[in-house]
N, C-alpha and C. Protein backbone atom coordinates (compact mmCIF):
# COMPACT_ATOMS: atom_id res chain seq x y z
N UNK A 1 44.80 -9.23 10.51
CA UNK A 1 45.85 -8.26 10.76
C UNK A 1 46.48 -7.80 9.47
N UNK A 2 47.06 -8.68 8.58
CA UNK A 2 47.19 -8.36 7.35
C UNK A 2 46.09 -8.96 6.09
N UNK A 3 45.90 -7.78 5.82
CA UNK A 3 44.75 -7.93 4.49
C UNK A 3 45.59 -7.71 3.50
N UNK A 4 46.47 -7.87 2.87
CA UNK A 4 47.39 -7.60 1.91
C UNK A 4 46.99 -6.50 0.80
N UNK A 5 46.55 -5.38 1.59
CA UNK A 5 46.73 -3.92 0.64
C UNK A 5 47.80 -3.55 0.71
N UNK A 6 48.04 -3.13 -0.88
CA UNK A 6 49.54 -2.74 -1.27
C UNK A 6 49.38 -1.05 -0.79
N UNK A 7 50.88 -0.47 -0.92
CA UNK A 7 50.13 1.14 -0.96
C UNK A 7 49.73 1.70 -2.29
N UNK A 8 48.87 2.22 -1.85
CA UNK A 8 48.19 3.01 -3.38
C UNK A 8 47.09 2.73 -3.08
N UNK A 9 46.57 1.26 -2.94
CA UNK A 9 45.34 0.69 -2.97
C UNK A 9 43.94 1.18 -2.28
N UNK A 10 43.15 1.08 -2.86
CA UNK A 10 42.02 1.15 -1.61
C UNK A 10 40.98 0.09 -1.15
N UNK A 11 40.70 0.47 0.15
CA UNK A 11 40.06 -0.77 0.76
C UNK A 11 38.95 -0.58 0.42
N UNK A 12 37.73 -1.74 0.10
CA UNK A 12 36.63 -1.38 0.57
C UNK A 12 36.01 -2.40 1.33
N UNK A 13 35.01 -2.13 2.16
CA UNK A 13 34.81 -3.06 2.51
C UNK A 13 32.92 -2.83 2.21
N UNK A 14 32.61 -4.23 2.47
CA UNK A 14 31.38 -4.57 2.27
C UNK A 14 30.37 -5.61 3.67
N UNK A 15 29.27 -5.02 4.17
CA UNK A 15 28.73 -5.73 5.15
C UNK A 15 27.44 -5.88 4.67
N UNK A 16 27.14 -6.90 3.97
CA UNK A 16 26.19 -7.79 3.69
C UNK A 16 26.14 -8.77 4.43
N UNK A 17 24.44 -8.39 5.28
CA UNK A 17 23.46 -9.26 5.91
C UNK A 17 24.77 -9.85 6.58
N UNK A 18 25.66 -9.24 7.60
CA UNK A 18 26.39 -9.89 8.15
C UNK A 18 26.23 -9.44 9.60
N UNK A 19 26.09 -7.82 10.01
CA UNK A 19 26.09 -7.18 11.20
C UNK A 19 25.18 -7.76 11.86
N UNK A 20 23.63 -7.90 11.26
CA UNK A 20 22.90 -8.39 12.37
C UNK A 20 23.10 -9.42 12.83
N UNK A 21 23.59 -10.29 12.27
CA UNK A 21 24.02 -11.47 13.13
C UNK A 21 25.06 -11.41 14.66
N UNK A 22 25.58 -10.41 14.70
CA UNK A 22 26.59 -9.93 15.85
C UNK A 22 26.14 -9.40 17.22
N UNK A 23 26.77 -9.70 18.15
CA UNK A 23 25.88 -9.56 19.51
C UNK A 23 26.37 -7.42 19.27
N UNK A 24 25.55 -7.16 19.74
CA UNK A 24 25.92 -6.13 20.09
C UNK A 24 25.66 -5.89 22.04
N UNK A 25 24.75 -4.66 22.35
CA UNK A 25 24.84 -4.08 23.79
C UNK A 25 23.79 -4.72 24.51
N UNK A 26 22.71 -4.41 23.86
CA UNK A 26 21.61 -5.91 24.38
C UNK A 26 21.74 -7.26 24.58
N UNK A 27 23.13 -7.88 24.24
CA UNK A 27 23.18 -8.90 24.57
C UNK A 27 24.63 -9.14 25.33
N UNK A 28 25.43 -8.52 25.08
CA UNK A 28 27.00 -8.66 26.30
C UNK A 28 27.59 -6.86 26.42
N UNK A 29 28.17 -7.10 27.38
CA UNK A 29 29.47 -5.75 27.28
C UNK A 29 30.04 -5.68 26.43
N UNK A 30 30.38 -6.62 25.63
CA UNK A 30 31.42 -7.22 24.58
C UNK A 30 30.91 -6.61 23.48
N UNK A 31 30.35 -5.76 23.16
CA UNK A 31 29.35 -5.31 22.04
C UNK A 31 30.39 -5.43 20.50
N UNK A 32 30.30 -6.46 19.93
CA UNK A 32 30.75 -6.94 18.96
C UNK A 32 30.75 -6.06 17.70
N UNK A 33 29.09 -6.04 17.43
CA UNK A 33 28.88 -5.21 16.32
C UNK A 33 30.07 -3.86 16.33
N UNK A 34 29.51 -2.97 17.55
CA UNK A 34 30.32 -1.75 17.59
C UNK A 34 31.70 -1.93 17.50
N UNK A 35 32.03 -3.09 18.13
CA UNK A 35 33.98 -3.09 17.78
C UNK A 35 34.59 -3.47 16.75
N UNK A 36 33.49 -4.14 15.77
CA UNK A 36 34.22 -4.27 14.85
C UNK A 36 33.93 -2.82 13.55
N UNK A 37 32.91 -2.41 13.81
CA UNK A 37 33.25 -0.99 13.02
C UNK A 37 34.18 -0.28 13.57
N UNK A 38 34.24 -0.07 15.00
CA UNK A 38 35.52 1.01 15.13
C UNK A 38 37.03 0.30 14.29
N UNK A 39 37.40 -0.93 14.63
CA UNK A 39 38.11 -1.64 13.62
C UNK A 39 38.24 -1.36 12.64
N UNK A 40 37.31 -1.90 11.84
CA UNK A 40 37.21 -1.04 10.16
C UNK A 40 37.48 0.14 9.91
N UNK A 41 36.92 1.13 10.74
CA UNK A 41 37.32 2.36 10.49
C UNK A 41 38.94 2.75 10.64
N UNK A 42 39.71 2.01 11.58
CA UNK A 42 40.96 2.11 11.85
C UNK A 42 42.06 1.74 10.63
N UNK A 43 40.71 0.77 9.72
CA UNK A 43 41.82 -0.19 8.43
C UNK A 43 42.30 1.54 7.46
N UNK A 44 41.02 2.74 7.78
CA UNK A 44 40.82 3.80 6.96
C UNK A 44 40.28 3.53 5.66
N UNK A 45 39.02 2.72 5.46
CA UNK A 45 38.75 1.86 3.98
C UNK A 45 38.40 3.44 3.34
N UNK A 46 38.18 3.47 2.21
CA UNK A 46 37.72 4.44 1.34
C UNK A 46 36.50 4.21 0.82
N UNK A 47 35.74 3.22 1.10
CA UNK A 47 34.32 2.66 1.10
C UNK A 47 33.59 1.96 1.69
N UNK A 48 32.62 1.61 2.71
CA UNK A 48 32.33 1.04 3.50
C UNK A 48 30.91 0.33 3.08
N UNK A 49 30.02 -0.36 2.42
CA UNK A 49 28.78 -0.69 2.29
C UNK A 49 28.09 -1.48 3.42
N UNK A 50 27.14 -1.28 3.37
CA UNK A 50 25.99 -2.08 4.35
C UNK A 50 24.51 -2.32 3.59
N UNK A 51 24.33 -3.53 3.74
CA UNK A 51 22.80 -4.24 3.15
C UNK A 51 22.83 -4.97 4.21
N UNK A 52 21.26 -4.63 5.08
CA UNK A 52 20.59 -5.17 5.83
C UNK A 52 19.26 -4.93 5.57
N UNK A 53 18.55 -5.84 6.69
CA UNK A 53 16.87 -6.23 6.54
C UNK A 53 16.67 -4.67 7.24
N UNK A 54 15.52 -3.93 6.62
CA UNK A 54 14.80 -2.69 7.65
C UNK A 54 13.53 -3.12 8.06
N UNK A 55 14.22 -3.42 9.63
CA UNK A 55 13.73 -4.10 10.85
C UNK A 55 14.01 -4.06 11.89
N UNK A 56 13.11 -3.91 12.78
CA UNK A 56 13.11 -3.74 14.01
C UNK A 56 12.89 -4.86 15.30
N UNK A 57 13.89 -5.25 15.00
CA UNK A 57 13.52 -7.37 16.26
C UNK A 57 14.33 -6.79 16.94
N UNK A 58 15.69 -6.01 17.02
CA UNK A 58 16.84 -6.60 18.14
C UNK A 58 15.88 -5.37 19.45
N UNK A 59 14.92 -5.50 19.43
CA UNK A 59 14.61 -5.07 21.05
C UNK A 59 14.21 -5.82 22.23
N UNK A 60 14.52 -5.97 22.88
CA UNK A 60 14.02 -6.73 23.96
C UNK A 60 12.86 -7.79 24.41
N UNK A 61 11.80 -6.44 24.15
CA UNK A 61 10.20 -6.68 24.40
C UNK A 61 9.48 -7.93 23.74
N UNK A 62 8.73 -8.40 23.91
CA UNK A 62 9.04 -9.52 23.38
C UNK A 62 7.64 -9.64 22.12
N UNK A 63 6.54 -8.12 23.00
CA UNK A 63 5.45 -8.14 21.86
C UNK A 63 5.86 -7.21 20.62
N UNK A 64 6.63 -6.60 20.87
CA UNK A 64 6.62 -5.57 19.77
C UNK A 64 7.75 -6.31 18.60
N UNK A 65 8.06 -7.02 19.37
CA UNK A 65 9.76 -7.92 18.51
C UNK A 65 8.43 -8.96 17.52
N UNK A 66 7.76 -9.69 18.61
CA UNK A 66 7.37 -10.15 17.43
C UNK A 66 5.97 -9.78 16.45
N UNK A 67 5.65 -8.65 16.68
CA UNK A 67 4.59 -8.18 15.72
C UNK A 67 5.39 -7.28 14.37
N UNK A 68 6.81 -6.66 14.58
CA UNK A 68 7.60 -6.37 13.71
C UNK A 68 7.75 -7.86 13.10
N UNK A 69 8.18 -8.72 13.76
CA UNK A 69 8.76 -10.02 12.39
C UNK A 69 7.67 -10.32 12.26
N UNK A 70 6.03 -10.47 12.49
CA UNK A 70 4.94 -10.62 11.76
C UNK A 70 4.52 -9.92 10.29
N UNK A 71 5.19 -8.42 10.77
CA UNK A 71 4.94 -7.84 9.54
C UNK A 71 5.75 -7.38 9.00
N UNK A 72 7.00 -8.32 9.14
CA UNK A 72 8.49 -8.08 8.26
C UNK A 72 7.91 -8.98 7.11
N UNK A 73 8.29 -10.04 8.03
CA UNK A 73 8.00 -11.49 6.96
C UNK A 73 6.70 -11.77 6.36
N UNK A 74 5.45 -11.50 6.80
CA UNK A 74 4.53 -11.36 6.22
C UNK A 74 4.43 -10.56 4.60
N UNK A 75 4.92 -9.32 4.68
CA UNK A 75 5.17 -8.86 3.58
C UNK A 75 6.74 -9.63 2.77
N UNK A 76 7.44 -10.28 3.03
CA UNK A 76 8.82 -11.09 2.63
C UNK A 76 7.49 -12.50 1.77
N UNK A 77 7.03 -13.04 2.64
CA UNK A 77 5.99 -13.97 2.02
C UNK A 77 4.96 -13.76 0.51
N UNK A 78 4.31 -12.29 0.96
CA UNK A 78 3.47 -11.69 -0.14
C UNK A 78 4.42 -11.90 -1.10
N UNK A 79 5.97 -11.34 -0.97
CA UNK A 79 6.56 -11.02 -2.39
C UNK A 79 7.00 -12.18 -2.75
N UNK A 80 6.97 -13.44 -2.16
CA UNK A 80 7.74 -14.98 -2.82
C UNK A 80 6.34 -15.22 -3.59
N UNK A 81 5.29 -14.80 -3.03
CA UNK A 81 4.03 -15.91 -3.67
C UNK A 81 3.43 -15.23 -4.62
N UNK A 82 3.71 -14.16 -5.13
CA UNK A 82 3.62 -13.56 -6.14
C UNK A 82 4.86 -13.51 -7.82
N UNK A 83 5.48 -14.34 -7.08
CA UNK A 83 6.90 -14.60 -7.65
C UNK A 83 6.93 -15.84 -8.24
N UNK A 84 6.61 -16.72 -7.06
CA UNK A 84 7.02 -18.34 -7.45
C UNK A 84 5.83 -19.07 -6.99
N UNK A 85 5.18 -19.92 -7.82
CA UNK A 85 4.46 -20.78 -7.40
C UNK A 85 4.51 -22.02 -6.13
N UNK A 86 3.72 -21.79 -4.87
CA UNK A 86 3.71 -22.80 -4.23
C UNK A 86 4.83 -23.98 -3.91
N UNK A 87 4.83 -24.69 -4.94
CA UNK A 87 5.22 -25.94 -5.31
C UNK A 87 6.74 -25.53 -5.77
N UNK A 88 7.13 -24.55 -6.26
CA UNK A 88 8.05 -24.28 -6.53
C UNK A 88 9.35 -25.14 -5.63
N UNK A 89 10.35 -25.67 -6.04
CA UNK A 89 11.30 -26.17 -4.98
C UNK A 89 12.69 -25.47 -4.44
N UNK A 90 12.74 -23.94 -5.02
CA UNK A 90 13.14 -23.01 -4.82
C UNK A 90 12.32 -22.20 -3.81
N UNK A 91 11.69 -21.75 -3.70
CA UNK A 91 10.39 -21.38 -2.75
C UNK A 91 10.50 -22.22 -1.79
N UNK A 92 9.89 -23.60 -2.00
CA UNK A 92 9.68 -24.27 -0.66
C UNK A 92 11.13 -24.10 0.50
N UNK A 93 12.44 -24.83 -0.64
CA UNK A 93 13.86 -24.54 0.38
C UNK A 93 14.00 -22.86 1.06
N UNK A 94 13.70 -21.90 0.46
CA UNK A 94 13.71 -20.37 1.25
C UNK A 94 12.87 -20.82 1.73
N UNK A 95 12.11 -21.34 1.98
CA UNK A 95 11.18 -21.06 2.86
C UNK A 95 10.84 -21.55 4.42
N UNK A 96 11.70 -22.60 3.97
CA UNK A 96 11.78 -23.49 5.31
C UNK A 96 12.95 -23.24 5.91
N UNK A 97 13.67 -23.33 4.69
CA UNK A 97 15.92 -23.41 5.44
C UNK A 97 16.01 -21.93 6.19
N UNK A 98 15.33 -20.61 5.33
CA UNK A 98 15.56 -19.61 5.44
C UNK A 98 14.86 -18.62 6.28
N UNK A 99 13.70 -18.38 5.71
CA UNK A 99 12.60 -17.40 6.52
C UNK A 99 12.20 -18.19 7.50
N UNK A 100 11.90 -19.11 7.38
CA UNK A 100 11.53 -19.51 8.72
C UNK A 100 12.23 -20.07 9.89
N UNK A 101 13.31 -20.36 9.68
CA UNK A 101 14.49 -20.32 10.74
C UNK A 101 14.45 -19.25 11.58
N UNK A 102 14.64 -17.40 10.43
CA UNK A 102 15.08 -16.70 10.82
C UNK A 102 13.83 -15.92 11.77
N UNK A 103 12.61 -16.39 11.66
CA UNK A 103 10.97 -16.10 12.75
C UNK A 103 11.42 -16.43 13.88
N UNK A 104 11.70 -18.22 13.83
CA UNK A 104 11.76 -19.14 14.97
C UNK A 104 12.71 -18.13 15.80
N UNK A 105 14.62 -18.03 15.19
CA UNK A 105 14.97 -17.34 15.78
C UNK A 105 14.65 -15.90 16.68
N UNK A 106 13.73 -15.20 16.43
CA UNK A 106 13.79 -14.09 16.40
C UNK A 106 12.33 -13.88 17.41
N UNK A 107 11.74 -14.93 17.69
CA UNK A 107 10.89 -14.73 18.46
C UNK A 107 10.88 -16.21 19.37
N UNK A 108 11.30 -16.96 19.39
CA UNK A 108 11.52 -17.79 20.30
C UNK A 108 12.91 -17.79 21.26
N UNK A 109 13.78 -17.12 20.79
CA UNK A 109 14.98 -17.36 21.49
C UNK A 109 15.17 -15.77 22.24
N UNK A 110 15.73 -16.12 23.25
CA UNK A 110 16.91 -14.63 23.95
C UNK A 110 17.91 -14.69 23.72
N UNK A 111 18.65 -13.39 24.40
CA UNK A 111 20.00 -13.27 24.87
C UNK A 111 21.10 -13.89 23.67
N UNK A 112 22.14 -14.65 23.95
CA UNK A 112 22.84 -14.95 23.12
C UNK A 112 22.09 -15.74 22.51
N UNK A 113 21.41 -17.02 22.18
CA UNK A 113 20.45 -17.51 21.75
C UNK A 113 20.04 -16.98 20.37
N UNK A 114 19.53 -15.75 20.57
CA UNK A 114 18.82 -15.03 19.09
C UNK A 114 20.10 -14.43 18.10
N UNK A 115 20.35 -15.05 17.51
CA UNK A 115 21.34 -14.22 16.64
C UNK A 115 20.76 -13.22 15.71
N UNK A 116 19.27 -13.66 14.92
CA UNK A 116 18.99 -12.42 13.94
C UNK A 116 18.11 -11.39 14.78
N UNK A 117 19.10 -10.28 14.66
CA UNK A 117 18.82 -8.96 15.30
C UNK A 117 18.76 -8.03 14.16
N UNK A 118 17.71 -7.49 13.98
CA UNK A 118 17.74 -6.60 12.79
C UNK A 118 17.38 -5.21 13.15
N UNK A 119 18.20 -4.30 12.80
CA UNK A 119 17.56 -2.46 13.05
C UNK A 119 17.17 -1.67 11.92
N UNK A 120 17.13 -0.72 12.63
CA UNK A 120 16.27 0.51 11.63
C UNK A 120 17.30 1.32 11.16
N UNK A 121 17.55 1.84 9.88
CA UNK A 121 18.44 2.54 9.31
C UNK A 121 19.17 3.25 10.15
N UNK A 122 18.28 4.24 10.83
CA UNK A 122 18.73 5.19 11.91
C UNK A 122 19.66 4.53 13.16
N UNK A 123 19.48 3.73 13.28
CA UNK A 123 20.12 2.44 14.46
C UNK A 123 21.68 2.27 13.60
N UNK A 124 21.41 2.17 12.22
CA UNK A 124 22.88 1.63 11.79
C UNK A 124 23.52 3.04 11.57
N UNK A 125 22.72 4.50 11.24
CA UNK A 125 23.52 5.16 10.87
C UNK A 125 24.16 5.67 12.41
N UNK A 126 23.46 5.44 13.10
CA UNK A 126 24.22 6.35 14.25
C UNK A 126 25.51 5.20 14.84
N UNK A 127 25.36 4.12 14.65
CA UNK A 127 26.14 3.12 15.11
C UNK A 127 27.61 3.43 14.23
N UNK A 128 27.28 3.87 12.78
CA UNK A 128 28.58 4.16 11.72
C UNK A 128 29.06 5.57 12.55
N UNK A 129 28.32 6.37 13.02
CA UNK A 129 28.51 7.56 12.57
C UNK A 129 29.59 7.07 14.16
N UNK A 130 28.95 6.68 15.49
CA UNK A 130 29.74 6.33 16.48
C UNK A 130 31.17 5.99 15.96
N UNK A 131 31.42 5.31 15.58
CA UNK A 131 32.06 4.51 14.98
C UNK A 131 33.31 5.29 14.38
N UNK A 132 32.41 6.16 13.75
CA UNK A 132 33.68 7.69 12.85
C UNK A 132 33.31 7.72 11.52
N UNK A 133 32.06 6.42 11.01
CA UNK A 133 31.96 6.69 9.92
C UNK A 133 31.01 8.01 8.84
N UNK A 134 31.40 8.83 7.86
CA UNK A 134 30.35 9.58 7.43
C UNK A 134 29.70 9.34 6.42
N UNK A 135 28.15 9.43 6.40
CA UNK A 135 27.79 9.06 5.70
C UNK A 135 28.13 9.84 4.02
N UNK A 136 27.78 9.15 2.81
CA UNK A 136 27.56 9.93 1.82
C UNK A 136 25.97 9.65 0.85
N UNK A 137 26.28 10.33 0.00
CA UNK A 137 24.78 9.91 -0.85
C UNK A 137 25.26 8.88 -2.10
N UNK A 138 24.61 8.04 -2.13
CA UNK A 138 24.78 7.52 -4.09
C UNK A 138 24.94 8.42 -4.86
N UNK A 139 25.66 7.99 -5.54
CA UNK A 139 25.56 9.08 -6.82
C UNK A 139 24.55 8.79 -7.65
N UNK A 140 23.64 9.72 -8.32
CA UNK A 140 22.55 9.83 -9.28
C UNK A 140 22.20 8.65 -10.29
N UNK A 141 23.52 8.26 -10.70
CA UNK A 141 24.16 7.62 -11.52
C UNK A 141 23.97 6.02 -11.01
N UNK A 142 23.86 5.90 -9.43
CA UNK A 142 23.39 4.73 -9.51
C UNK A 142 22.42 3.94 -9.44
């Protein structure tokens, strides 16, 4: 309720690899994701970021969910083992703690159950744009 912005200030806010974790409409009425952007948008931030996976799991179906995380993570794999050797003990911990949690999840579980739900750009922009947010471009510069 209070975020302690002074006046003058501006907000920004930042959603890293955090949304997909949130139930949205596929999984309650309660659609989480969406209420908490309309929220945000209400704080009036002057910047809003989002970094997520571009992916397509939070659908239902259960073949197409998991032939997307076949060839999410499949290519997530190519780029560790080209990176880090095997044996690596950095590698091995992502690999077990991390990516592969987030498979298990994502094709073994339903409903509330599955927390990593991941969408397609277009999925998040229309969800911002619902929301009230507009998009802009990077600047050149970054």
């Amino acid at each position: 309720k209070n975020l302690g912005v002074r006046p003058g200030e501006a907000l920004a806010v930042n959603f890293a690899f955090v949304l997909h974790h949130m139930s949205d409409e596929s999984v309650s009425t309660e659609n989480h994701r969406d209420r908490l952007l309309r929220m945000v948008k209400s704080l009036s931030p002057k910047v809003v970021t989002l970094v997520e996976q571009e992916s397509n799991t939070n659908t239902a179906a259960f073949f197409p969910r998991f032939k997307e995380t076949m060839d999410y993570y499949d290519a997530m794999f190519e780029s560790i083992d080209v990176t880090l050797p095997r044996n690596h003990k950095q590698r091995i911990n992502v690999e077990q703690h991390c990516l592969a949690r987030d498979v298990v999840n994502i094709i073994a579980c339903e409903g509330a159950d599955r927390v990593e739900r991941h969408e397609l750009l277009g999925k998040w922009r229309s969800r911002f744009g619902m929301a009230g947010f507009t998009p802009y471009p990077l600047s050149p510069l970054v």
